[in-house]
PDB file of N, CA and C in Angstrom:
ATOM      1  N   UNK A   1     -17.266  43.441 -22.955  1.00  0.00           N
ATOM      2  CA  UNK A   1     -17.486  42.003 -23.067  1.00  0.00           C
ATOM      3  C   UNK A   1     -16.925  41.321 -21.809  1.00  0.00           C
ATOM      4  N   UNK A   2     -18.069  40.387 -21.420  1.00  0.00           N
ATOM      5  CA  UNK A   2     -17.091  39.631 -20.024  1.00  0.00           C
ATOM      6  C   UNK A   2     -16.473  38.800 -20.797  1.00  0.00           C
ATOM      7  N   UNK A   3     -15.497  37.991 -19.466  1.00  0.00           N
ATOM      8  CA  UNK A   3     -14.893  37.087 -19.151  1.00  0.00           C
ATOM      9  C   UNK A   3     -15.853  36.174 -19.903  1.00  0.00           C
ATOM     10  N   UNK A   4     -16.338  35.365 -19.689  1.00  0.00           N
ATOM     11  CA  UNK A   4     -17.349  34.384 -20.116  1.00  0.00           C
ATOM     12  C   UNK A   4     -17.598  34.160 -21.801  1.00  0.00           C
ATOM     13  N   UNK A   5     -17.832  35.552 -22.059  1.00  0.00           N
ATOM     14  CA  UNK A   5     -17.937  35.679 -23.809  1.00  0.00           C
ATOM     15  C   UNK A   5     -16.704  35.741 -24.035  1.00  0.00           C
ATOM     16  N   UNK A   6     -15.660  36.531 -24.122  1.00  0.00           N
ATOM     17  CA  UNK A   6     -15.013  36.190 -24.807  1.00  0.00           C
ATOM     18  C   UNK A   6     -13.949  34.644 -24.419  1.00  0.00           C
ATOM     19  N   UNK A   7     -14.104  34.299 -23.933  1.00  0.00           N
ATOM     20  CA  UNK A   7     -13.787  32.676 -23.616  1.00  0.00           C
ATOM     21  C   UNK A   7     -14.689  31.881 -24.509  1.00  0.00           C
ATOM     22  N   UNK A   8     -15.714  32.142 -24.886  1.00  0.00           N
ATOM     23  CA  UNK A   8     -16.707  31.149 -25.697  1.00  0.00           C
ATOM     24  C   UNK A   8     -16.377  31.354 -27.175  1.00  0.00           C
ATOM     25  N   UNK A   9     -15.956  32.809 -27.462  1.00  0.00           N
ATOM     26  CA  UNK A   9     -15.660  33.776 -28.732  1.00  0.00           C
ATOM     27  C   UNK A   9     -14.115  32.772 -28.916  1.00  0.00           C
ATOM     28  N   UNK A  10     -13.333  32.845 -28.066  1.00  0.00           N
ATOM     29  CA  UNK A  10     -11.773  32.393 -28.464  1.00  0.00           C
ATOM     30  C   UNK A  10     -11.686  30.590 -28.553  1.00  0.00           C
ATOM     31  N   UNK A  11     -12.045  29.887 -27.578  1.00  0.00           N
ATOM     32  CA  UNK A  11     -12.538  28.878 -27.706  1.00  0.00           C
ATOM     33  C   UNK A  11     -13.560  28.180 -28.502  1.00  0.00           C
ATOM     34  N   UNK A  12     -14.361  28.686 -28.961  1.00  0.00           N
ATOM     35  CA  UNK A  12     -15.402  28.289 -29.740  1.00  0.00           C
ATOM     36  C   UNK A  12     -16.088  26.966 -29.268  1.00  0.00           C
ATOM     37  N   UNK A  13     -16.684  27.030 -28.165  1.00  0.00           N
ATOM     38  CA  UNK A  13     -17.125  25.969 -27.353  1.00  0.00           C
ATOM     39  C   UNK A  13     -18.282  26.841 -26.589  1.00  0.00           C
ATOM     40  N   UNK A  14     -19.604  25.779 -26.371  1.00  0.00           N
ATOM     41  CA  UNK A  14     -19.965  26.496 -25.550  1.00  0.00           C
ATOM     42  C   UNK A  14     -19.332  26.381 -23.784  1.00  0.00           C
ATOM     43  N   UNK A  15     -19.497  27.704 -23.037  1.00  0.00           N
ATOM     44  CA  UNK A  15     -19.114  27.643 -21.768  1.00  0.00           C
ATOM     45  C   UNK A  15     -20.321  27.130 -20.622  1.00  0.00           C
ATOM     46  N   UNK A  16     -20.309  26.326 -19.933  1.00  0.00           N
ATOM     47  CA  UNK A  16     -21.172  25.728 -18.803  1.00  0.00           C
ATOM     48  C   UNK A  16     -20.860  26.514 -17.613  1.00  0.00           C
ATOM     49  N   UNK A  17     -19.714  26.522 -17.317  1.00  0.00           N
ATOM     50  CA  UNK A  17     -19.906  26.950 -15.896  1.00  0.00           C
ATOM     51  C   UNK A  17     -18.251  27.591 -15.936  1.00  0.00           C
ATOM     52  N   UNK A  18     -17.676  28.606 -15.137  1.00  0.00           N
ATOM     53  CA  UNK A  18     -16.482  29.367 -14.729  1.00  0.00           C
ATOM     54  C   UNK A  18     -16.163  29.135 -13.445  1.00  0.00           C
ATOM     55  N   UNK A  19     -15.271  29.034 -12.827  1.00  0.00           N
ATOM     56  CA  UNK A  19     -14.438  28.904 -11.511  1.00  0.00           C
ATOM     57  C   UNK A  19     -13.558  29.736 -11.850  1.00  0.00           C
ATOM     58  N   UNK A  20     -13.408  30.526 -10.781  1.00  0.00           N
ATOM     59  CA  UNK A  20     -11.825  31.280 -10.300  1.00  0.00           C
ATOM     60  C   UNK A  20     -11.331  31.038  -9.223  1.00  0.00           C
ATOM     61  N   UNK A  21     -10.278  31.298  -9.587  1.00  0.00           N
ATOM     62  CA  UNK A  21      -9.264  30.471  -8.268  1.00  0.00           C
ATOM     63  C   UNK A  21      -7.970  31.107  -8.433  1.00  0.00           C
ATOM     64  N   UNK A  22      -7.703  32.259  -7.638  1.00  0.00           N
ATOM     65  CA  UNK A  22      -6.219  32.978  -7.495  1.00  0.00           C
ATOM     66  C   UNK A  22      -6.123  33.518  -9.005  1.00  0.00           C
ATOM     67  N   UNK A  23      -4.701  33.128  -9.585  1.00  0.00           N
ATOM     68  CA  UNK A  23      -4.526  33.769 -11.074  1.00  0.00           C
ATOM     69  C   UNK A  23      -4.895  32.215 -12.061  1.00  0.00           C
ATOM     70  N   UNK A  24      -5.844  31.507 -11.866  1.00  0.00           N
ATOM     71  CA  UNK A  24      -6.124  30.324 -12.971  1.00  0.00           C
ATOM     72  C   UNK A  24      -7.789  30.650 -12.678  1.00  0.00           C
ATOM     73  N   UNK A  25      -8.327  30.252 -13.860  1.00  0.00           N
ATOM     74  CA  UNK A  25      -9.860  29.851 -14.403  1.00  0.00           C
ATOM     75  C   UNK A  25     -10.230  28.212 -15.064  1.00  0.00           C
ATOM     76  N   UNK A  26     -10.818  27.924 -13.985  1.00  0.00           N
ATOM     77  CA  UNK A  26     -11.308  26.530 -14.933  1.00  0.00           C
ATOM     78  C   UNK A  26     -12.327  26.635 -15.683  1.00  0.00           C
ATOM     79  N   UNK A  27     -11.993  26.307 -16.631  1.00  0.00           N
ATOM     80  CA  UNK A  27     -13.495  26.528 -17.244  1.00  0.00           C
ATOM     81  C   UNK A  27     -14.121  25.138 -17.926  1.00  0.00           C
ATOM     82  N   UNK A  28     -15.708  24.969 -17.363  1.00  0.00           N
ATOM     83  CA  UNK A  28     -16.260  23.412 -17.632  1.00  0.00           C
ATOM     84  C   UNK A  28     -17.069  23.624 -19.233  1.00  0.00           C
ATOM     85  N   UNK A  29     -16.752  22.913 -20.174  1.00  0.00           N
ATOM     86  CA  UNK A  29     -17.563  22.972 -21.336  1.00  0.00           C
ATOM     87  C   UNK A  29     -17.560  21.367 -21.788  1.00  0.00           C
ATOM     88  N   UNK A  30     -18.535  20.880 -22.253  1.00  0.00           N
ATOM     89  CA  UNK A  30     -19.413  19.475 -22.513  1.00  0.00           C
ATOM     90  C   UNK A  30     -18.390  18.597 -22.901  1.00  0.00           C
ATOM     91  N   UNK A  31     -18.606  17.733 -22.302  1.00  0.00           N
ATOM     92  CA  UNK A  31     -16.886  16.726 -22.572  1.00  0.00           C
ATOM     93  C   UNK A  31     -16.849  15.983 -24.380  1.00  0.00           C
ATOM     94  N   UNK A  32     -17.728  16.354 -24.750  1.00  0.00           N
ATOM     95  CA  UNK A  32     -17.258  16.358 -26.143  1.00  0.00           C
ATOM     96  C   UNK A  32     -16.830  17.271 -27.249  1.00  0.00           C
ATOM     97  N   UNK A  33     -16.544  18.220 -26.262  1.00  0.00           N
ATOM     98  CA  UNK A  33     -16.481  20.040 -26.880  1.00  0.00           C
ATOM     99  C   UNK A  33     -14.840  19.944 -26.309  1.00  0.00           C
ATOM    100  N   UNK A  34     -14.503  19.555 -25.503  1.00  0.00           N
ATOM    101  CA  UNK A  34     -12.590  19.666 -24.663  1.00  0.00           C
ATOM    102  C   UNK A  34     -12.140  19.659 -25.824  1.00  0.00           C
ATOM    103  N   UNK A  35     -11.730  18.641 -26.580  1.00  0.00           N
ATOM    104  CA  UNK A  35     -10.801  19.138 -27.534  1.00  0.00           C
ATOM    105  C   UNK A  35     -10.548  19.952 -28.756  1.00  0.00           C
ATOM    106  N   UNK A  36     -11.528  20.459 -28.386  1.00  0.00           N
ATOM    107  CA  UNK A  36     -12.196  21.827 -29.477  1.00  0.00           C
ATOM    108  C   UNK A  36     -11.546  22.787 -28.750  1.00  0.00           C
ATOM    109  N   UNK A  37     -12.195  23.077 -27.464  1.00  0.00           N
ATOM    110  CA  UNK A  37     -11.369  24.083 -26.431  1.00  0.00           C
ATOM    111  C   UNK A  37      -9.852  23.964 -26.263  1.00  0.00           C
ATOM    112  N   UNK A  38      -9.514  23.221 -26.280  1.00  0.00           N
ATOM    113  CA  UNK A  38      -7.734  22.924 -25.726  1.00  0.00           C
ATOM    114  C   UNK A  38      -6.942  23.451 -27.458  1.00  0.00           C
ATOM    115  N   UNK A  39      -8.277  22.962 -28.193  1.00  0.00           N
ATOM    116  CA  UNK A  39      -6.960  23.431 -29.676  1.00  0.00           C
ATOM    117  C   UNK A  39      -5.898  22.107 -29.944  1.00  0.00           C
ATOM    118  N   UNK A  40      -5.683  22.086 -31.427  1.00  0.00           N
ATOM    119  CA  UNK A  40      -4.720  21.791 -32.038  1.00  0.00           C
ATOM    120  C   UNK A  40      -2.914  21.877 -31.120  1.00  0.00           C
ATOM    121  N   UNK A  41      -2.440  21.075 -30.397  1.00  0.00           N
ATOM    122  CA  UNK A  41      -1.194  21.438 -29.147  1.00  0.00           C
ATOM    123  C   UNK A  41      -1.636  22.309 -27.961  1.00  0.00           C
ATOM    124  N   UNK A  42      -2.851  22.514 -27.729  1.00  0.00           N
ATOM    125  CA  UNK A  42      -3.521  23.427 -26.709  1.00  0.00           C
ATOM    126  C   UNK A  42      -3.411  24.933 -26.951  1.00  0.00           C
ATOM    127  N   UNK A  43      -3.413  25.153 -28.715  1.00  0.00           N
ATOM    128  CA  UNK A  43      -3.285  26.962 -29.021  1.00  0.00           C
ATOM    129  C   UNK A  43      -4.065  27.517 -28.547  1.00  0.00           C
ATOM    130  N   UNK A  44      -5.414  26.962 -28.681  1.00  0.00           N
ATOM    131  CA  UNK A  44      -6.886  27.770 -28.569  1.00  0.00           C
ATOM    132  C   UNK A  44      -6.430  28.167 -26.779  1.00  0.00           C
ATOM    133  N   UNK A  45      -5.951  27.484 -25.713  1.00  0.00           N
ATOM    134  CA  UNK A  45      -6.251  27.344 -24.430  1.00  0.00           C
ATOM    135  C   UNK A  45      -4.822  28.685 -24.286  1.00  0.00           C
ATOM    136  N   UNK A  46      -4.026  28.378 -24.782  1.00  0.00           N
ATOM    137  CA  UNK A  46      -2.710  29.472 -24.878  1.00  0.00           C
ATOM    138  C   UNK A  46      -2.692  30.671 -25.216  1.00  0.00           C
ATOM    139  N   UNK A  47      -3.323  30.942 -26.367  1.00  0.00           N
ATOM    140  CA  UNK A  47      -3.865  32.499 -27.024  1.00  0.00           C
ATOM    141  C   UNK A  47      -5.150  32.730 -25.839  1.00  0.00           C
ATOM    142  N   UNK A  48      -5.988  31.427 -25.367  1.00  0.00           N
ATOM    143  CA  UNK A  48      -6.846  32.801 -24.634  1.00  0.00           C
ATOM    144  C   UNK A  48      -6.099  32.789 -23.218  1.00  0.00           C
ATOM    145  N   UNK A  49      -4.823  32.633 -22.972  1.00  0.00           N
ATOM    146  CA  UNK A  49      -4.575  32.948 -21.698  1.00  0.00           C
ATOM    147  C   UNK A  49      -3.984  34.327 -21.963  1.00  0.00           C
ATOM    148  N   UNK A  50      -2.572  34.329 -22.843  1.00  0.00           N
ATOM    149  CA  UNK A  50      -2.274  35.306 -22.882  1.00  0.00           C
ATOM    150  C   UNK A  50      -3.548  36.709 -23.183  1.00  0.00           C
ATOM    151  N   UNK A  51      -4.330  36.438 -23.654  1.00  0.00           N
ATOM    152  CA  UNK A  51      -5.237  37.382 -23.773  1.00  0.00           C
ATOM    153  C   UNK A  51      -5.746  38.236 -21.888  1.00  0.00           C
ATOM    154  N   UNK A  52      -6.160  37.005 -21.597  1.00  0.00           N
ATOM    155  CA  UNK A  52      -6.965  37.321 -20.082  1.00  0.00           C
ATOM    156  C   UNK A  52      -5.748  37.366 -18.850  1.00  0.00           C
ATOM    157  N   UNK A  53      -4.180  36.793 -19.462  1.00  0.00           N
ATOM    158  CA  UNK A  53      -3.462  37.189 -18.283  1.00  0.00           C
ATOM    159  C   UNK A  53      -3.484  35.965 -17.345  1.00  0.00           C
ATOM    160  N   UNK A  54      -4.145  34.781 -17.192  1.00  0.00           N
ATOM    161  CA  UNK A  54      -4.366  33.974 -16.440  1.00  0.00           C
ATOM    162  C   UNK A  54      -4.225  32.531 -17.056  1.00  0.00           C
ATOM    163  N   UNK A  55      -3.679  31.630 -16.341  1.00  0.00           N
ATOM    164  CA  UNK A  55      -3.688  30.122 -16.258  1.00  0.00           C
ATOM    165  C   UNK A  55      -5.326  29.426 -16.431  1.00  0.00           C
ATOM    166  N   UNK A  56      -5.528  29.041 -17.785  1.00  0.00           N
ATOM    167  CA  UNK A  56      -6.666  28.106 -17.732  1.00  0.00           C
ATOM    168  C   UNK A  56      -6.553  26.975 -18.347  1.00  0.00           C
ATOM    169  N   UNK A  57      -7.587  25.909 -17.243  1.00  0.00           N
ATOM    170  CA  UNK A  57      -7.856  24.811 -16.768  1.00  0.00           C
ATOM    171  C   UNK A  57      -9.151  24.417 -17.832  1.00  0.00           C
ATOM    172  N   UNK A  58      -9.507  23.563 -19.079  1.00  0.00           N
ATOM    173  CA  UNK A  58     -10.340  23.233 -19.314  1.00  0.00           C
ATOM    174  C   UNK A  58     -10.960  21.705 -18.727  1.00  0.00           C
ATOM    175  N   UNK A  59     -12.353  21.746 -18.511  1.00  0.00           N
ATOM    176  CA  UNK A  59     -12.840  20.427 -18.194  1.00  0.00           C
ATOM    177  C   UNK A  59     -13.652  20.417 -18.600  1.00  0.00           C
ATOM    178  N   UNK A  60     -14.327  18.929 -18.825  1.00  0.00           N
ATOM    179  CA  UNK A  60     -15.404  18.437 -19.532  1.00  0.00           C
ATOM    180  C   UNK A  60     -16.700  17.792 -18.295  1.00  0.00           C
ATOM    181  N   UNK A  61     -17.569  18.548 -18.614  1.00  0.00           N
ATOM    182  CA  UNK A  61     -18.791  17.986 -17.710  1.00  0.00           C
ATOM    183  C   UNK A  61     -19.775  17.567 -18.404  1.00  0.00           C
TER     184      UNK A  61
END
């Protein structure tokens, strides 16, 4: 499974577009989907870091 799915799988948002950048990922999903992605205190955004190892950045496009 990439990167991509399981970010959509843990987040439950759809994903638009991925950026990498050093050890962080931004990832753009529909600006009425962000606080779906970020989670309840930002869990959803926390569990999938520790998962992938990396700092992520959600934004809304």
């Amino acid at each position: 499974m990439d990167v991509k799915e399981h970010l959509r799988k843990m987040l439950r948002v759809e994903i638009l577009e991925i950026e990498y950048k050093d050890d962080e990922i931004i990832v753009y999903v529909p600006k009425d989907q962000v606080k779906i992605a970020v989670g309840s205190g930002g869990t959803a955004v926390k569990a999938a870091e520790l998962v992938l190892g990396k700092r992520i950045e959600v934004k809304g496009r």
